[in-house]
Protein backbone atom coordinates (compact mmCIF):
# COMPACT_ATOMS: atom_id res chain seq x y z
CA UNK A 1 15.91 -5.50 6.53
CA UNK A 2 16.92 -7.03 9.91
CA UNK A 3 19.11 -5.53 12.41
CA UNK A 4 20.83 -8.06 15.26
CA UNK A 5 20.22 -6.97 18.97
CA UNK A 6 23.80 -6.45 20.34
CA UNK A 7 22.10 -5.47 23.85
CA UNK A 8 22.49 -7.94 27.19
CA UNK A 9 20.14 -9.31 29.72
CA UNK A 10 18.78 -7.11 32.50
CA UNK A 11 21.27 -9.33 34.79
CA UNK A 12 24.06 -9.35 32.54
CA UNK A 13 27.37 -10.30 33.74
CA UNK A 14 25.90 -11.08 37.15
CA UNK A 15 24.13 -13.97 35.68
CA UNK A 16 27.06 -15.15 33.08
CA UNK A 17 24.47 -18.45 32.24
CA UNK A 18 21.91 -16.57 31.78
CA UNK A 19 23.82 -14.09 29.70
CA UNK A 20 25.23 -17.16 27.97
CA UNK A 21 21.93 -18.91 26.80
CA UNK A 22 20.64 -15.11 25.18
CA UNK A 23 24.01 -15.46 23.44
CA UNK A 24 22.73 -18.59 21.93
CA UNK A 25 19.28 -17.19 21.24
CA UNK A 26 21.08 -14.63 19.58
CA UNK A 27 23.00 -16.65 17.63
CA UNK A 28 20.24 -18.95 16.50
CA UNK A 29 18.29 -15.80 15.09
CA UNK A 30 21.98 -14.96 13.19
CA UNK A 31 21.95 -18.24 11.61
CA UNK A 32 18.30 -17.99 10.64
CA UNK A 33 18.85 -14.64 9.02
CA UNK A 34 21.71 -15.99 7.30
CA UNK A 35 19.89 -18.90 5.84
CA UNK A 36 17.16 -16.43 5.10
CA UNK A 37 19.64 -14.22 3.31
CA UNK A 38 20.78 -16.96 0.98
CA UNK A 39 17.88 -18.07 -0.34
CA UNK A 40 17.12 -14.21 -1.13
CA UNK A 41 20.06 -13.50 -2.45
CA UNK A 42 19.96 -16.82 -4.48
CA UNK A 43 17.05 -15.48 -6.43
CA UNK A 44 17.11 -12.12 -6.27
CA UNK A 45 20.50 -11.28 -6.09
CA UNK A 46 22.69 -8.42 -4.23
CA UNK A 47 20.57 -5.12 -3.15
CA UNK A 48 21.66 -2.56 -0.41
CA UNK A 49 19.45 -4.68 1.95
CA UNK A 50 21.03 -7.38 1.50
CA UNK A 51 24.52 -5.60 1.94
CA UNK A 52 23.04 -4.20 5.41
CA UNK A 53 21.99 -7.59 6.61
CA UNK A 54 25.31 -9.15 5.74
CA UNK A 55 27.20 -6.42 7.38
CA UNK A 56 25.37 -7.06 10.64
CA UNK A 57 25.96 -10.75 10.26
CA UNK A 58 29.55 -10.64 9.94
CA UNK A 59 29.41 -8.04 12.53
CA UNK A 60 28.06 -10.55 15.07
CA UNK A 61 29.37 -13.57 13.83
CA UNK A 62 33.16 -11.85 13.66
CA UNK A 63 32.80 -9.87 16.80
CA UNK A 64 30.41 -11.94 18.94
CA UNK A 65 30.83 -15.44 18.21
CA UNK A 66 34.58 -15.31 18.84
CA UNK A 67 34.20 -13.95 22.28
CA UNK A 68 31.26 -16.28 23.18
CA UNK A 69 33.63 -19.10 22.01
CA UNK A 70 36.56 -17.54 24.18
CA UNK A 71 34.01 -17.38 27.17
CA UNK A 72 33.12 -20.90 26.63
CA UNK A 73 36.62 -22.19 25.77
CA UNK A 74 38.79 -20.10 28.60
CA UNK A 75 36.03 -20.07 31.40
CA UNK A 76 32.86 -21.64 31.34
CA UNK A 77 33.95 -25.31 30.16
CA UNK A 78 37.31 -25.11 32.07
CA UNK A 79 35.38 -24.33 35.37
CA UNK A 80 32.97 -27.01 34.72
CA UNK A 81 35.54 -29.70 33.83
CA UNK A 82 37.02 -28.87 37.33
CA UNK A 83 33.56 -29.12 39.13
CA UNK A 84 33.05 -32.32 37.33
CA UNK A 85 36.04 -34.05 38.73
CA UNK A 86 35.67 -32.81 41.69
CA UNK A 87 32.27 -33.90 42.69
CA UNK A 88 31.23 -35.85 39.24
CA UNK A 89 29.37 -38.39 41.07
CA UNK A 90 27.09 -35.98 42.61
CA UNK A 91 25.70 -33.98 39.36
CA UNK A 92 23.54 -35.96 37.48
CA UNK A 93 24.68 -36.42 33.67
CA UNK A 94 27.92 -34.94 34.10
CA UNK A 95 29.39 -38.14 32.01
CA UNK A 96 27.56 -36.62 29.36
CA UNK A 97 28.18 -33.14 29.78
CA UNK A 98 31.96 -34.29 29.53
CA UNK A 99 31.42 -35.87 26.44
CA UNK A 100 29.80 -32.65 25.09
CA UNK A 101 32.61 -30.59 25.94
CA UNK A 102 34.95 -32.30 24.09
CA UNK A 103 32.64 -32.55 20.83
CA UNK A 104 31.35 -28.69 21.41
CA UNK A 105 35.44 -27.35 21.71
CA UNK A 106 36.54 -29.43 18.15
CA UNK A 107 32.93 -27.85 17.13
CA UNK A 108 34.77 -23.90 17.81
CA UNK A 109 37.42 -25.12 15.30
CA UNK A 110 35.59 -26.16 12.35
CA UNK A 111 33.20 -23.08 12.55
CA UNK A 112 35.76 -20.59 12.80
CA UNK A 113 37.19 -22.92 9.16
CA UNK A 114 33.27 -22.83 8.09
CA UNK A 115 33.33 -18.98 8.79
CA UNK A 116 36.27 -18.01 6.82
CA UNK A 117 34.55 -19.81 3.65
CA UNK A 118 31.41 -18.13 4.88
CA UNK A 119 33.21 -14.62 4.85
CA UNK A 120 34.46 -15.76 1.62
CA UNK A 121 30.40 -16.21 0.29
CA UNK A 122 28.81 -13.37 2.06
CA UNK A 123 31.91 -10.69 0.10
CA UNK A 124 30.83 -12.34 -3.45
CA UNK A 125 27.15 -12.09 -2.39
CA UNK A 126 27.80 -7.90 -2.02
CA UNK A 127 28.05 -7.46 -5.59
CA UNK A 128 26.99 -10.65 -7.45
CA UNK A 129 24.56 -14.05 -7.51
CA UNK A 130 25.86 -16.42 -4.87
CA UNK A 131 26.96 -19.44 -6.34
CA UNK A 132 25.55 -23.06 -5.88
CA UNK A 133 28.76 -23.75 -3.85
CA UNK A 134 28.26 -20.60 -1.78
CA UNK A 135 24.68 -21.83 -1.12
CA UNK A 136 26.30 -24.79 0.42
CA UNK A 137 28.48 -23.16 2.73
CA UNK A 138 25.87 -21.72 4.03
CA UNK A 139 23.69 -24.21 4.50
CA UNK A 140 26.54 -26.09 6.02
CA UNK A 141 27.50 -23.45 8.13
CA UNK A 142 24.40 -23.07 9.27
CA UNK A 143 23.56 -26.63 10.33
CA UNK A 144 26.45 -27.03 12.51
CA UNK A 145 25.80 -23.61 14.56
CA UNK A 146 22.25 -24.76 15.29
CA UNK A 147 23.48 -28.13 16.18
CA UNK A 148 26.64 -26.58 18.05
CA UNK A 149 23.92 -24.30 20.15
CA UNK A 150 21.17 -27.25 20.77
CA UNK A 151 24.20 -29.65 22.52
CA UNK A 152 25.09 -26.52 24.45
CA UNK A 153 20.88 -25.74 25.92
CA UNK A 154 20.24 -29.10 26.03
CA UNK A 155 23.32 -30.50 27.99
CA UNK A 156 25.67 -28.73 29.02
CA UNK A 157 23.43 -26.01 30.50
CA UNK A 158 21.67 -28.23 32.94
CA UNK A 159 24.94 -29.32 34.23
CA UNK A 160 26.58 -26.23 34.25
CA UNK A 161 23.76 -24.52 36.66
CA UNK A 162 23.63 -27.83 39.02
CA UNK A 163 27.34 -27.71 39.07
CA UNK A 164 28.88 -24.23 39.24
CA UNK A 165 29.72 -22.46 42.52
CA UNK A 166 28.72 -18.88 43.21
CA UNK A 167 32.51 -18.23 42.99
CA UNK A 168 32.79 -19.94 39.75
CA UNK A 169 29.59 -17.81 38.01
CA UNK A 170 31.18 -14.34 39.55
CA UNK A 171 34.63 -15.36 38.40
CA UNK A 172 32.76 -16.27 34.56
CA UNK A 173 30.70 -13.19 34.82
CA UNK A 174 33.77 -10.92 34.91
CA UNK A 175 35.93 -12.49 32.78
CA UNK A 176 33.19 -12.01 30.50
CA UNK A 177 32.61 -8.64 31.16
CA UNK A 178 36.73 -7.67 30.64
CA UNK A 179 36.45 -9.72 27.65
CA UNK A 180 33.84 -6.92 26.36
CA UNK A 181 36.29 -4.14 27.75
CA UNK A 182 33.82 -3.57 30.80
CA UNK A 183 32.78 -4.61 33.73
CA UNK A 184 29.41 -5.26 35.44
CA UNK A 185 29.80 -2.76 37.81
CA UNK A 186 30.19 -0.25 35.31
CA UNK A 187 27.02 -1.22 33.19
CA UNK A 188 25.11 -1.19 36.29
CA UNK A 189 25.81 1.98 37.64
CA UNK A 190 22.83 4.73 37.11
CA UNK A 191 24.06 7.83 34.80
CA UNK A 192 25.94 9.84 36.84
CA UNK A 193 26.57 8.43 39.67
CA UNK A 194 30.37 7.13 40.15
């Protein structure tokens, strides 16, 4: 049985990129241990193991993903876009970073279509043999997550630290932090000590 770490990077908000690419770690270990979980479940069947690991999976991937995507959709690719216009010329392979964005934000709408069918598989897997069909979902879903996560490391992440201000990282960092019903400040304080 595999649990998913929920915890954040010694820098946390403070470091909203950095905080972002352990997201994607994250994530990529999710869709691992969902891909894992199929193939169990497609020859062994349902077990209370394999209920535990799909309740942490749709734990993260209704609870986490959504917010990463909301960080990424409302303030991470919006900043960006405006550094990119602003001083394009000056960042290399911001052409291509744009280019991303647009493929990586119609990517957020067909997962969150591939995870309601993937909801859909993971309930029938609690209590029954996944189908052939169900396989495929997740196979599917699967595919595109890892693919969704390698555009985002590979090029939007070099951009993204060559062209964000400090402003625009602080600004990210706490709208990510509010987003999570906390703020940096409060996660960082010792015990005790207001």
């Amino acid at each position: 049985m595999e649990f998913i770490d929920f915890r954040l990077p010694l820098d946390g908000f403070a470091q909203p990129l950095l905080l972002w690419g352990a997201c994607h770690q994250r994530g990529q270990r999710v869709a691992l241990l969902l891909q894992r979980l199929f193939a169990h479940l497609n020859q062994h069947g349902p077990s209370d193991a394999t209920r535990v690991t799909a309740a942490e999976v749709r734990r993260y991937l209704g609870e986490a993903a959504p917010r990463h995507h909301a960080d990424e959709d409302l303030d991470l690719f919006p900043r960006l876009r405006r550094q990119i216009d602003a001083r394009g010329e000056h960042i290399p392979d911001a052409g291509r970073a744009v280019e991303a964005l647009g493929v990586l934000e119609r990517d957020h709408l067909q997962l969150e279509d591939q995870w309601g069918r993937m909801q859909a598989a993971l309930a029938h897997a609690e209590t029954a043999m996944p189908t052939a069909e169900h396989c495929a979902v997740a196979d599917d879903f699967v595919d595109r997550f890892i693919t969704h996560h390698e555009i985002e490391d590979q090029i939007v992440a070099p951009v993204a630290q060559r062209a964000l201000t400090a402003d625009d990282l602080a600004a990210i960092g706490a709208s990510m932090a509010a987003r999570r019903g906390t703020t940096w400040a409060a996660l960082s304080t010792p015990m005790g000590r207001h």
